[in-house]
C-alpha atoms as a PDB file:
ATOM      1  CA  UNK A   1      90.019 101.390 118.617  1.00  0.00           C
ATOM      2  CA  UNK A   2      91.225 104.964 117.163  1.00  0.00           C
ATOM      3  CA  UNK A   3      93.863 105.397 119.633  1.00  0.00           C
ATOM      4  CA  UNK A   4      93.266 108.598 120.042  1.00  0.00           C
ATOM      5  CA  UNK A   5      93.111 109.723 116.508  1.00  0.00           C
ATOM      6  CA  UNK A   6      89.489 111.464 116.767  1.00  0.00           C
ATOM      7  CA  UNK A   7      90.647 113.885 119.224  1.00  0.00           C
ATOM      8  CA  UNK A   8      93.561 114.639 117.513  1.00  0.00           C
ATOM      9  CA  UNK A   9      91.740 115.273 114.048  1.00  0.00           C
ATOM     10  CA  UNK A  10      88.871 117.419 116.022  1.00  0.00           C
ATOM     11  CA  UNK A  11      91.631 120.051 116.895  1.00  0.00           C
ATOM     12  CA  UNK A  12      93.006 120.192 113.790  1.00  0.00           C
ATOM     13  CA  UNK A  13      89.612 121.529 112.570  1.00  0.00           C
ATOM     14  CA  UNK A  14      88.637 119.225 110.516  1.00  0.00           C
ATOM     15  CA  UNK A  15      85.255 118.790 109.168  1.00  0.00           C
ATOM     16  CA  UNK A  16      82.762 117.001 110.765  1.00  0.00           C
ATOM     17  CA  UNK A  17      81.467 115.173 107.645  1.00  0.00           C
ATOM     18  CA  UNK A  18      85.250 114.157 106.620  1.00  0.00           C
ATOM     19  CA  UNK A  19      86.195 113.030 110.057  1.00  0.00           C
ATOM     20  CA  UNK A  20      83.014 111.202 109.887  1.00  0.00           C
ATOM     21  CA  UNK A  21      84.094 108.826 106.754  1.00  0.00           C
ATOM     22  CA  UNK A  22      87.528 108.662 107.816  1.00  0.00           C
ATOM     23  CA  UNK A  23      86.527 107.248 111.402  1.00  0.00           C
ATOM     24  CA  UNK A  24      83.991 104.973 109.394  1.00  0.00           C
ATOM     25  CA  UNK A  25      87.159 103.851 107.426  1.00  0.00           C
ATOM     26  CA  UNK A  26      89.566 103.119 109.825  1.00  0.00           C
ATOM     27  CA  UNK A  27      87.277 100.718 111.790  1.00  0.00           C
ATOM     28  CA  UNK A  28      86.117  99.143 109.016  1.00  0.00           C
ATOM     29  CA  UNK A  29      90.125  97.732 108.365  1.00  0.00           C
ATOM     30  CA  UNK A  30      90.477  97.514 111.714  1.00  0.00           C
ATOM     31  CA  UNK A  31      87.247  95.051 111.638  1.00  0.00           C
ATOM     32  CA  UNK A  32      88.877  93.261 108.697  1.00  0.00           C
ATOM     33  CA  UNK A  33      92.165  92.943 110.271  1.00  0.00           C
ATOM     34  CA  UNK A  34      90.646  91.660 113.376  1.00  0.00           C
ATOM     35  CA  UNK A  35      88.927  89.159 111.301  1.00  0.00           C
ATOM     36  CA  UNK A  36      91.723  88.415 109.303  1.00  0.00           C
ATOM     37  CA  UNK A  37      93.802  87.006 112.391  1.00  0.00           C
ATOM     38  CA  UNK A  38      90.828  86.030 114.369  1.00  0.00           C
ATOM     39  CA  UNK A  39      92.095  88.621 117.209  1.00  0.00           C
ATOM     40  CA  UNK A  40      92.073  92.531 117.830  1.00  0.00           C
ATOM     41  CA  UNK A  41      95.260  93.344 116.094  1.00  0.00           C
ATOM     42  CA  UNK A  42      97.837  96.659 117.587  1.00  0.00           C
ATOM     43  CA  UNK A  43      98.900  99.294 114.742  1.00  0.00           C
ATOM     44  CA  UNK A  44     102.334  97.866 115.440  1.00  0.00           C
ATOM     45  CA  UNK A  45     100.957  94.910 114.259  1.00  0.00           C
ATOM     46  CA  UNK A  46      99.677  95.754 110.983  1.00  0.00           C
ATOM     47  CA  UNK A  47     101.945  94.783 108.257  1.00  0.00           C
ATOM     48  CA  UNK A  48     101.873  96.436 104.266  1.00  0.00           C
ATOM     49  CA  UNK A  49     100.625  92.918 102.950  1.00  0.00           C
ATOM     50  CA  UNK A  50      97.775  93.708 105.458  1.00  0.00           C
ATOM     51  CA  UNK A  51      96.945  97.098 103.795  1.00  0.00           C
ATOM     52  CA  UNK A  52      97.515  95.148 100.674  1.00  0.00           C
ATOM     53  CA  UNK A  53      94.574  92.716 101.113  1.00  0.00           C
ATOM     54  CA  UNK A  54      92.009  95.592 103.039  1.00  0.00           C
ATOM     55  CA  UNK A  55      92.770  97.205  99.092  1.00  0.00           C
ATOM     56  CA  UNK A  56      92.391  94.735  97.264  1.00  0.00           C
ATOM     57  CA  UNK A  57      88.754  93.640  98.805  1.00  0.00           C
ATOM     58  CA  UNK A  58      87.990  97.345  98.672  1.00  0.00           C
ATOM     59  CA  UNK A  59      88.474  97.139  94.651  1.00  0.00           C
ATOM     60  CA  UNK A  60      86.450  94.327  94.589  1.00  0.00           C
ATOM     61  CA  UNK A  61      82.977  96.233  95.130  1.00  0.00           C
ATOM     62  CA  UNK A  62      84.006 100.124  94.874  1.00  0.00           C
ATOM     63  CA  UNK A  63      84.774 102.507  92.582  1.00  0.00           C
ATOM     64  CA  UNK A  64      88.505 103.760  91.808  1.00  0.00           C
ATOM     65  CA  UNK A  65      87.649 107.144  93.239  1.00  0.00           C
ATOM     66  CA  UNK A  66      85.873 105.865  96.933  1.00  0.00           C
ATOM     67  CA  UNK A  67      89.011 103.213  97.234  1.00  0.00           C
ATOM     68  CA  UNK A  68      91.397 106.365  96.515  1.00  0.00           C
ATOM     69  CA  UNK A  69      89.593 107.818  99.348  1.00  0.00           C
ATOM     70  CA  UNK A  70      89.751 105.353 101.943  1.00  0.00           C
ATOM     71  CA  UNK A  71      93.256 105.079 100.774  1.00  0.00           C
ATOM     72  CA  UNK A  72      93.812 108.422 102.163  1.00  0.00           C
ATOM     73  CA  UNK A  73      91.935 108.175 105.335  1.00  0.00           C
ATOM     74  CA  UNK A  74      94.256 105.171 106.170  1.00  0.00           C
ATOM     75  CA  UNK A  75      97.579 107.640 105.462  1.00  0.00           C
ATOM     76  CA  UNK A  76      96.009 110.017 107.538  1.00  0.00           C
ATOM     77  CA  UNK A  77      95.823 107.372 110.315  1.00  0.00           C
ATOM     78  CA  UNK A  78      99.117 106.031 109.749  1.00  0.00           C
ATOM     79  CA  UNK A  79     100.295 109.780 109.644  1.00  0.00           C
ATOM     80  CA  UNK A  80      99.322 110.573 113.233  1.00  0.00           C
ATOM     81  CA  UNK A  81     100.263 106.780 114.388  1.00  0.00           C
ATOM     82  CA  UNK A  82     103.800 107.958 113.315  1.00  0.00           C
ATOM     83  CA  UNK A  83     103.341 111.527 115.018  1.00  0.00           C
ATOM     84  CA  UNK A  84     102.200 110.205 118.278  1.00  0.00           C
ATOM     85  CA  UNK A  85     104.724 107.214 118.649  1.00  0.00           C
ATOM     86  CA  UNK A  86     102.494 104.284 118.107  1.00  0.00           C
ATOM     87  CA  UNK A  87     104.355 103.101 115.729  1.00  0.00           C
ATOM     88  CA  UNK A  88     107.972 103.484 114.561  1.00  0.00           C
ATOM     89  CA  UNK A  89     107.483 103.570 110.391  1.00  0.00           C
ATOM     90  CA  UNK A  90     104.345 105.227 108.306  1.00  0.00           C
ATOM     91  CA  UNK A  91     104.890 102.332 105.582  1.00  0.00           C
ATOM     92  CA  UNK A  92     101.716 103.849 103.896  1.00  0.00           C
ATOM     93  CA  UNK A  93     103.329 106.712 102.595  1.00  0.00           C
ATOM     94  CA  UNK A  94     104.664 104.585 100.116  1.00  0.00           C
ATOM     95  CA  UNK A  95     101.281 103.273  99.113  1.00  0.00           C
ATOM     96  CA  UNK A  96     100.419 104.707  95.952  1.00  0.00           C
ATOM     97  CA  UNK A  97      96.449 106.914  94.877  1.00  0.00           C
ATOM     98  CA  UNK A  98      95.368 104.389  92.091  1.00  0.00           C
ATOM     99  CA  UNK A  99      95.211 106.448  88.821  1.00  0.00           C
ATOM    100  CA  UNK A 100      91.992 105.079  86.757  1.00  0.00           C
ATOM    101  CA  UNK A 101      93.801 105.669  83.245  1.00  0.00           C
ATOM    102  CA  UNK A 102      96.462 102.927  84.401  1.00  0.00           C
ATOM    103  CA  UNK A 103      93.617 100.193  84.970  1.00  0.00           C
ATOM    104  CA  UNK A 104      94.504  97.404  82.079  1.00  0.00           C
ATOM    105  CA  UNK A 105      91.829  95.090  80.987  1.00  0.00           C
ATOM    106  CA  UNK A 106      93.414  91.670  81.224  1.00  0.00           C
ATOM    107  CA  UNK A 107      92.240  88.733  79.181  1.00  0.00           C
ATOM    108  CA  UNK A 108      93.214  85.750  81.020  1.00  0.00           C
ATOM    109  CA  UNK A 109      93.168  82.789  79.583  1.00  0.00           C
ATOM    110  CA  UNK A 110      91.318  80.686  82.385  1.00  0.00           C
ATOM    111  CA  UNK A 111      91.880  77.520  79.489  1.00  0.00           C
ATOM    112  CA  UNK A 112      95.730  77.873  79.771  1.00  0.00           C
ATOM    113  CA  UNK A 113      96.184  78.211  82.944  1.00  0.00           C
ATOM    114  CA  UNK A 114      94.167  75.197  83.735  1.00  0.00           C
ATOM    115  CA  UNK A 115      96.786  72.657  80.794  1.00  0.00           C
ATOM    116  CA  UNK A 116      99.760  74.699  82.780  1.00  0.00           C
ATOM    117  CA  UNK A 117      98.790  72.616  85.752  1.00  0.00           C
ATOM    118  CA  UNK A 118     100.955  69.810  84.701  1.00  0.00           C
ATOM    119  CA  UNK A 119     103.488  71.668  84.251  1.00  0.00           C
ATOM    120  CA  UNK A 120     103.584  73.328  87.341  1.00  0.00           C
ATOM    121  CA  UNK A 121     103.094  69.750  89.258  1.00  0.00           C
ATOM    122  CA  UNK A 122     106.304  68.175  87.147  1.00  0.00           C
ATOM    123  CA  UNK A 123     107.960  71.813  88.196  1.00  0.00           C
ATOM    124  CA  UNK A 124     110.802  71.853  90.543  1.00  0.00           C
ATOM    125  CA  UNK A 125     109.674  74.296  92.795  1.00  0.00           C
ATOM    126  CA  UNK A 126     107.789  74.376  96.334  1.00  0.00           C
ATOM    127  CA  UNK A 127     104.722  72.279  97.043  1.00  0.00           C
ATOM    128  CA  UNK A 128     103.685  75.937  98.757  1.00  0.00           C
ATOM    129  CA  UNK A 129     103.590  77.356  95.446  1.00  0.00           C
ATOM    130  CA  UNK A 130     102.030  74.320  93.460  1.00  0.00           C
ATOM    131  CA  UNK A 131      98.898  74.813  96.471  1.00  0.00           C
ATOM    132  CA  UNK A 132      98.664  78.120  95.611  1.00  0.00           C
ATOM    133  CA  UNK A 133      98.251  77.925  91.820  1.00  0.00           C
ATOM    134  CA  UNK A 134      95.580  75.265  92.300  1.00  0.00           C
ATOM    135  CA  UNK A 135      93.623  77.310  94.682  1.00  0.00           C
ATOM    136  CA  UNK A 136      93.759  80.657  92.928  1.00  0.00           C
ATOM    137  CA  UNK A 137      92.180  78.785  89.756  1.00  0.00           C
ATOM    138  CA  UNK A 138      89.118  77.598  91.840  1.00  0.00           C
ATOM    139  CA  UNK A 139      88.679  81.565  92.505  1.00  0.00           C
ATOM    140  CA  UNK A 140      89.744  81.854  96.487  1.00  0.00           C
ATOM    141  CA  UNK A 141      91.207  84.679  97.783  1.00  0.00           C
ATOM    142  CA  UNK A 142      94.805  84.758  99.258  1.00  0.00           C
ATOM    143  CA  UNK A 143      93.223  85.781 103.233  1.00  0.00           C
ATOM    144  CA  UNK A 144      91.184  82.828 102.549  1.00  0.00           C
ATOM    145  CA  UNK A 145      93.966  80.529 101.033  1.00  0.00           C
ATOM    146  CA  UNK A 146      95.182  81.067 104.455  1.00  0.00           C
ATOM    147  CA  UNK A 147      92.865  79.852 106.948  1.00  0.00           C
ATOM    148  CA  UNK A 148      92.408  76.308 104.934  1.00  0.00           C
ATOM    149  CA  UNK A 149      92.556  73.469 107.482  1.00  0.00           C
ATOM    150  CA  UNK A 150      93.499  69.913 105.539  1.00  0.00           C
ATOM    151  CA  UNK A 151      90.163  68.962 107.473  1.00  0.00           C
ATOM    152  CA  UNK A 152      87.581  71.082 105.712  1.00  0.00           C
ATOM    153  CA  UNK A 153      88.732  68.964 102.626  1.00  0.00           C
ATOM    154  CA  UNK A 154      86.830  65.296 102.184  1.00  0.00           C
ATOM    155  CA  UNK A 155      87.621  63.273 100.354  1.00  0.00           C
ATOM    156  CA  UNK A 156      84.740  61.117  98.024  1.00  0.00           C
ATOM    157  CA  UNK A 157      87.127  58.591  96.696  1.00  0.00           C
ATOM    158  CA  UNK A 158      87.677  60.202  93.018  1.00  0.00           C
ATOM    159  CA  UNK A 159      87.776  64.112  94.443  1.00  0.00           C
ATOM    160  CA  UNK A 160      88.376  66.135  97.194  1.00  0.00           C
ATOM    161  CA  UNK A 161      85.439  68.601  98.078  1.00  0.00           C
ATOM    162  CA  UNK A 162      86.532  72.394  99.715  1.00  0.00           C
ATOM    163  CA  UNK A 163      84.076  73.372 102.171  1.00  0.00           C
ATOM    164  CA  UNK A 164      85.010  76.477 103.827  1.00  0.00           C
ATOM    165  CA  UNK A 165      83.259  79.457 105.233  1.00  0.00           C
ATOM    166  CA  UNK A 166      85.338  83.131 104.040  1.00  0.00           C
ATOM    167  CA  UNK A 167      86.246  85.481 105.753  1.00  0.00           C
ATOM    168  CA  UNK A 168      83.591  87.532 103.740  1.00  0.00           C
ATOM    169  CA  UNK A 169      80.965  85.187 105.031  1.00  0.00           C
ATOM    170  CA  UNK A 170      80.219  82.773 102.449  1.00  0.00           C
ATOM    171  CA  UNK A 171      80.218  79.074 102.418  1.00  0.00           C
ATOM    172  CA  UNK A 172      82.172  77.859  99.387  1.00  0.00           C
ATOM    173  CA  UNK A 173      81.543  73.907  97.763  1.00  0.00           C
ATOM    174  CA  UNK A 174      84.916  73.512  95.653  1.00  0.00           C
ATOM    175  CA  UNK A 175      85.371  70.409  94.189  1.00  0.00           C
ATOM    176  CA  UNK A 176      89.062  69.157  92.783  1.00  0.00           C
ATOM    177  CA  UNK A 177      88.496  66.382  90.562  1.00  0.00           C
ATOM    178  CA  UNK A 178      91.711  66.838  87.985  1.00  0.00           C
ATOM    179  CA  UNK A 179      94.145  64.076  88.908  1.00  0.00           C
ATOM    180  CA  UNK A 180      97.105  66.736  88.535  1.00  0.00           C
ATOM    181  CA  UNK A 181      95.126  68.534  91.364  1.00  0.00           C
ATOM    182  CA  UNK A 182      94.614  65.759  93.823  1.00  0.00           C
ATOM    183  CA  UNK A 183      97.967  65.049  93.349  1.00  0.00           C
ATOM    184  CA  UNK A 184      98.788  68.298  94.451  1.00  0.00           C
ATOM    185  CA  UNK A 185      96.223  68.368  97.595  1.00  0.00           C
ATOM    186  CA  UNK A 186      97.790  65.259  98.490  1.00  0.00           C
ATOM    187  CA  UNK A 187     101.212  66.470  98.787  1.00  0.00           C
ATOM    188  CA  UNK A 188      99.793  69.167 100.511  1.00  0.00           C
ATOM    189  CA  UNK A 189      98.270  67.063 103.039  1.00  0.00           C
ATOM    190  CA  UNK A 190     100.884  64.417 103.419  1.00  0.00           C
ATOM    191  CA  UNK A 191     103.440  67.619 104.078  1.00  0.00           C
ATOM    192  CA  UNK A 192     100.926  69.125 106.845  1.00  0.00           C
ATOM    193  CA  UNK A 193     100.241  65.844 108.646  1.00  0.00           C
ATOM    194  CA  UNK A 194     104.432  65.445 108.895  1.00  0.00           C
ATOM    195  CA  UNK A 195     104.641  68.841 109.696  1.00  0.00           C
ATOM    196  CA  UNK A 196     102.319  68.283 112.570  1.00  0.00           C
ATOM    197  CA  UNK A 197     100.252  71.663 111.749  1.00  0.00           C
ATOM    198  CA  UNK A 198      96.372  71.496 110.461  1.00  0.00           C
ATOM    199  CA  UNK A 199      96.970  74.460 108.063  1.00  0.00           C
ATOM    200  CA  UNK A 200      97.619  73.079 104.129  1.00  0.00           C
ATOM    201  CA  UNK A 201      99.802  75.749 104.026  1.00  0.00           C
ATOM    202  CA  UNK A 202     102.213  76.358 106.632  1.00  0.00           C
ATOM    203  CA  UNK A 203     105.609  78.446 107.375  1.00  0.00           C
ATOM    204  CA  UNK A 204     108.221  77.687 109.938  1.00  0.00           C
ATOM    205  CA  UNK A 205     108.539  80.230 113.288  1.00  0.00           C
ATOM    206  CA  UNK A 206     111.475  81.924 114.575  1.00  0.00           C
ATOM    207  CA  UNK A 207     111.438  78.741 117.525  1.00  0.00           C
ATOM    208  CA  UNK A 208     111.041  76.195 114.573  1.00  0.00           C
ATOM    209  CA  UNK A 209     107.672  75.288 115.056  1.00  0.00           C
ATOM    210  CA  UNK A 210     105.162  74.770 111.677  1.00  0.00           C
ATOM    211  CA  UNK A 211     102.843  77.094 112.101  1.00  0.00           C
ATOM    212  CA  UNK A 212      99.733  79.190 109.870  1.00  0.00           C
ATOM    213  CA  UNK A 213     101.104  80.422 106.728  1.00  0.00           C
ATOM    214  CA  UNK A 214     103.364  83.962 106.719  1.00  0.00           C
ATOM    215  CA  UNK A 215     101.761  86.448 104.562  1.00  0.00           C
ATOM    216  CA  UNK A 216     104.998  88.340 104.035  1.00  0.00           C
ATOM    217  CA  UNK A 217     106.342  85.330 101.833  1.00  0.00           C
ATOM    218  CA  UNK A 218     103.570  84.902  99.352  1.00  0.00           C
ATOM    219  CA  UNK A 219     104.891  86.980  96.334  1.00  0.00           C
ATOM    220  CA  UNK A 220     108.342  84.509  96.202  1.00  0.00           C
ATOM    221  CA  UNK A 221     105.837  81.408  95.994  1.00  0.00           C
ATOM    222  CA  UNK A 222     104.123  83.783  92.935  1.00  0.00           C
ATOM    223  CA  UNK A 223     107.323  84.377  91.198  1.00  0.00           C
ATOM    224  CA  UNK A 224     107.736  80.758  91.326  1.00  0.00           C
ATOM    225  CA  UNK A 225     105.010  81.171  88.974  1.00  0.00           C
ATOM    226  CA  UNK A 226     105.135  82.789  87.037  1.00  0.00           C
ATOM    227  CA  UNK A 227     108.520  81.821  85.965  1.00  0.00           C
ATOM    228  CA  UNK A 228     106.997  78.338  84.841  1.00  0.00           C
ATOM    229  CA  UNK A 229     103.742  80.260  82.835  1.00  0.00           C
ATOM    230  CA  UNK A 230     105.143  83.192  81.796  1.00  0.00           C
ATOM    231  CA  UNK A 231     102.767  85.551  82.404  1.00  0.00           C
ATOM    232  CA  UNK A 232     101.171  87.401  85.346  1.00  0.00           C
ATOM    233  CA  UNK A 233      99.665  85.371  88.337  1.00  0.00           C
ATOM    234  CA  UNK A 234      97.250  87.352  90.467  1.00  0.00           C
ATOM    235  CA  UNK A 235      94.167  86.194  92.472  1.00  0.00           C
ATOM    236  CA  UNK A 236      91.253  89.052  91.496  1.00  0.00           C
ATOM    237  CA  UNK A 237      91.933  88.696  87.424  1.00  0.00           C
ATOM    238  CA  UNK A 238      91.713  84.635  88.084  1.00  0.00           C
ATOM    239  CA  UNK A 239      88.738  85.068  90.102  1.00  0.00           C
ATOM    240  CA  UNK A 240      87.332  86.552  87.760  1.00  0.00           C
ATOM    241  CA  UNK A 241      88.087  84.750  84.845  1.00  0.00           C
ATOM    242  CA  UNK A 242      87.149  81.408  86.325  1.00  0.00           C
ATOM    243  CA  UNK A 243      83.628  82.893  87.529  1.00  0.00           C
ATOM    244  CA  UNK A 244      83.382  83.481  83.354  1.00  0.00           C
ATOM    245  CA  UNK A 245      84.489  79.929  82.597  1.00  0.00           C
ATOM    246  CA  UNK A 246      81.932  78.269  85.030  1.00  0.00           C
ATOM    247  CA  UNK A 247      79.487  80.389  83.242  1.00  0.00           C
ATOM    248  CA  UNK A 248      80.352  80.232  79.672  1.00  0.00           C
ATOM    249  CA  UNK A 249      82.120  76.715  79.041  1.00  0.00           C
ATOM    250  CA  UNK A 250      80.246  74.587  82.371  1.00  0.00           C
ATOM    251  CA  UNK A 251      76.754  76.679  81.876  1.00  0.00           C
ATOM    252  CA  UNK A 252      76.555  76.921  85.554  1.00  0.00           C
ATOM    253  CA  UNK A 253      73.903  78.879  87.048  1.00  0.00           C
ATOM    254  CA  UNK A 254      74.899  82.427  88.974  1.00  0.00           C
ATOM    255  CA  UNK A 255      73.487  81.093  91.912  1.00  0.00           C
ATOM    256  CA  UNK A 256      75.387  77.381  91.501  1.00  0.00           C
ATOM    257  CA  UNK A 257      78.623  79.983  90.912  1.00  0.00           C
ATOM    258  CA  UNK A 258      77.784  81.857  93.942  1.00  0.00           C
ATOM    259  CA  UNK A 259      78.020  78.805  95.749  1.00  0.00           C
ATOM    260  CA  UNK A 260      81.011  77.224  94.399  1.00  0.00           C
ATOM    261  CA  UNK A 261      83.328  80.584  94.631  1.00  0.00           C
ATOM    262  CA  UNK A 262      81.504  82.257  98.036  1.00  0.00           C
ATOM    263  CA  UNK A 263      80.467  85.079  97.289  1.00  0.00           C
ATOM    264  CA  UNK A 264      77.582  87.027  96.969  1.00  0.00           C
ATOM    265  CA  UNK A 265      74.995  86.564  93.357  1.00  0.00           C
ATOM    266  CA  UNK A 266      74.935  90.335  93.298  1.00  0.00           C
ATOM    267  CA  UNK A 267      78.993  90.114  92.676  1.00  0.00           C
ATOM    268  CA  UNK A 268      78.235  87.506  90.069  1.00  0.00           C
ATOM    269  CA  UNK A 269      76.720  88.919  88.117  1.00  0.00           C
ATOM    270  CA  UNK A 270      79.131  92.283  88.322  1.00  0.00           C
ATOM    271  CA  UNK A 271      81.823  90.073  87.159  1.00  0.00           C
ATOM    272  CA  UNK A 272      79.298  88.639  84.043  1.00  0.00           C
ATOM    273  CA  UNK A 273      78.670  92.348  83.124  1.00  0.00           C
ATOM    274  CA  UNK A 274      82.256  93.957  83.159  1.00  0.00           C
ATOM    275  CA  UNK A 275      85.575  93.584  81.760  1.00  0.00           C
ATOM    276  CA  UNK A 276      88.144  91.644  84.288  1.00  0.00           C
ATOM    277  CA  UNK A 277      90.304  94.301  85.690  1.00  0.00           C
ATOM    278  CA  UNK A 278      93.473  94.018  87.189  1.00  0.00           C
ATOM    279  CA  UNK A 279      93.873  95.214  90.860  1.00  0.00           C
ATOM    280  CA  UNK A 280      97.409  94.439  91.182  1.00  0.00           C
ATOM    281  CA  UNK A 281      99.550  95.239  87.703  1.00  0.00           C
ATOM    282  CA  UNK A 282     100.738  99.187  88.723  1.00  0.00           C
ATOM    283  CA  UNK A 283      97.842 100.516  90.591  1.00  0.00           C
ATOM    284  CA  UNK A 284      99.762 100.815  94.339  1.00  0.00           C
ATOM    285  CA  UNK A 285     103.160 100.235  95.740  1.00  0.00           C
ATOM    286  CA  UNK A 286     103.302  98.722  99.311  1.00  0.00           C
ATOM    287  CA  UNK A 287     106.602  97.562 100.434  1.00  0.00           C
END
């Protein structure tokens, strides 16, 4: 799993105790990767968007300083990947330390985003990016965004329920019961069943086949957007901010939240106790 990289750190002298976290490290993303596409992934294989989302969970439940740690255990990787030939670009020297005095508390307004929906259904833009601003206001993550079948949703008649497991391993119970939003879903749906693919979002392959979504273009379906709201669009702030609606404006429950949003009641109530801070505005720079 290291390819080679603990035998090439031992002769350089390094500390047991260091080499010890950065081994820890580097198969924990390489556990998350292999979840992530359901397969044991090749460094070649790992794209920045990858590194992106291993971050991003990271921030979720650690502190600035441990994340700007693993951060560097990854370059060191990525460093010797590059020495050794494994792979042909170190793309994580451009990833940036996050600096803890650029963190921005962000007040997002979970209430405006949810009237903007109509505006992004009338919108002339992708049905891609209409799916994604409906499921980044019910709190999912973008790796799980990506593994939504249009079979885990059922439909009751007046709603479409969301039952999905993430890859974090949590069951989720979303319900869309807005008529903008089953409009939405039902484009969705309509498009994947003509598209012959099971994913509700899909991309097309170099052969022309409809296949699972491709990372790489998510940020032009964002910019889509953000164009139409005017303001920033990322998935940890809105995840955050809807846990606070459900709390504040539907008095759920933290353990009815838990359920709705999959995750953990422990992370609940982190979110309840803390400002919303933003993991994406100027704290790293993949390319």
């Amino acid at each position: 799993m290291l390819f080679g990289f603990e035998e090439y750190r031992l002769k350089q002298d390094i500390k047991p105790t260091t080499l010890k976290y950065e081994i820890m490290c580097i198969k924990q993303l390489m556990a998350y990767l292999n979840s992530l596409y359901k397969k044991d992934i090749e460094p070649s294989k790992i794209k920045p968007s990858d590194i992106r989302s291993y971050i991003d969970q990271q921030l979720e439940k650690n502190k600035i300083s441990t994340v700007n740690r693993k951060i560097g255990h990854i370059k060191n990787w990525f460093d010797y990947l590059w020495k050794s030939g494994q792979i042909s670009y170190d793309f994580t020297e451009k990833i940036s330390f996050i600096k803890e005095d650029k963190i921005k508390t962000i007040d997002v307004n979970y209430k405006y985003l949810l009237d903007k929906r109509v505006d992004i259904s009338a919108a002339n833009i992708p049905i891609t990016a209409k799916l994604i601003y409906i499921l980044y206001l019910k709190g999912l993550r973008p790796r799980d965004i990506y593994e939504i079948t249009i079979n885990d949703f059922q439909d009751t008649g007046d709603s479409f329920i969301l039952n999905i497991e993430t890859l974090a391993g949590y069951e989720t119970n979303i319900v869309f019961s807005d008529p903008t939003e089953i409009g939405i879903l039902l484009s969705g749906i309509e498009r994947a069943i003509f598209r012959n693919v099971p994913y509700i979002l899909s991309s097309k392959d170099k052969k022309g086949y409809y296949v699972k979504f491709n990372q790489d273009s998510h940020s032009n379906y964002i910019e889509h957007i953000v164009k139409i709201i005017g303001c920033s669009f990322s998935s940890g702030p809105i995840r955050h901010a809807y846990i606070k609606y459900l709390f504040s404006n539907e008095n759920k429950s933290v353990e009815e939240i838990s359920k709705i949003v999959g995750t953990s009641i422990s992370n609940i109530g982190l979110v309840l106790k803390k400002p919303i801070e933003s993991n994406n505005e100027g704290l790293y720079n993949v390319v």
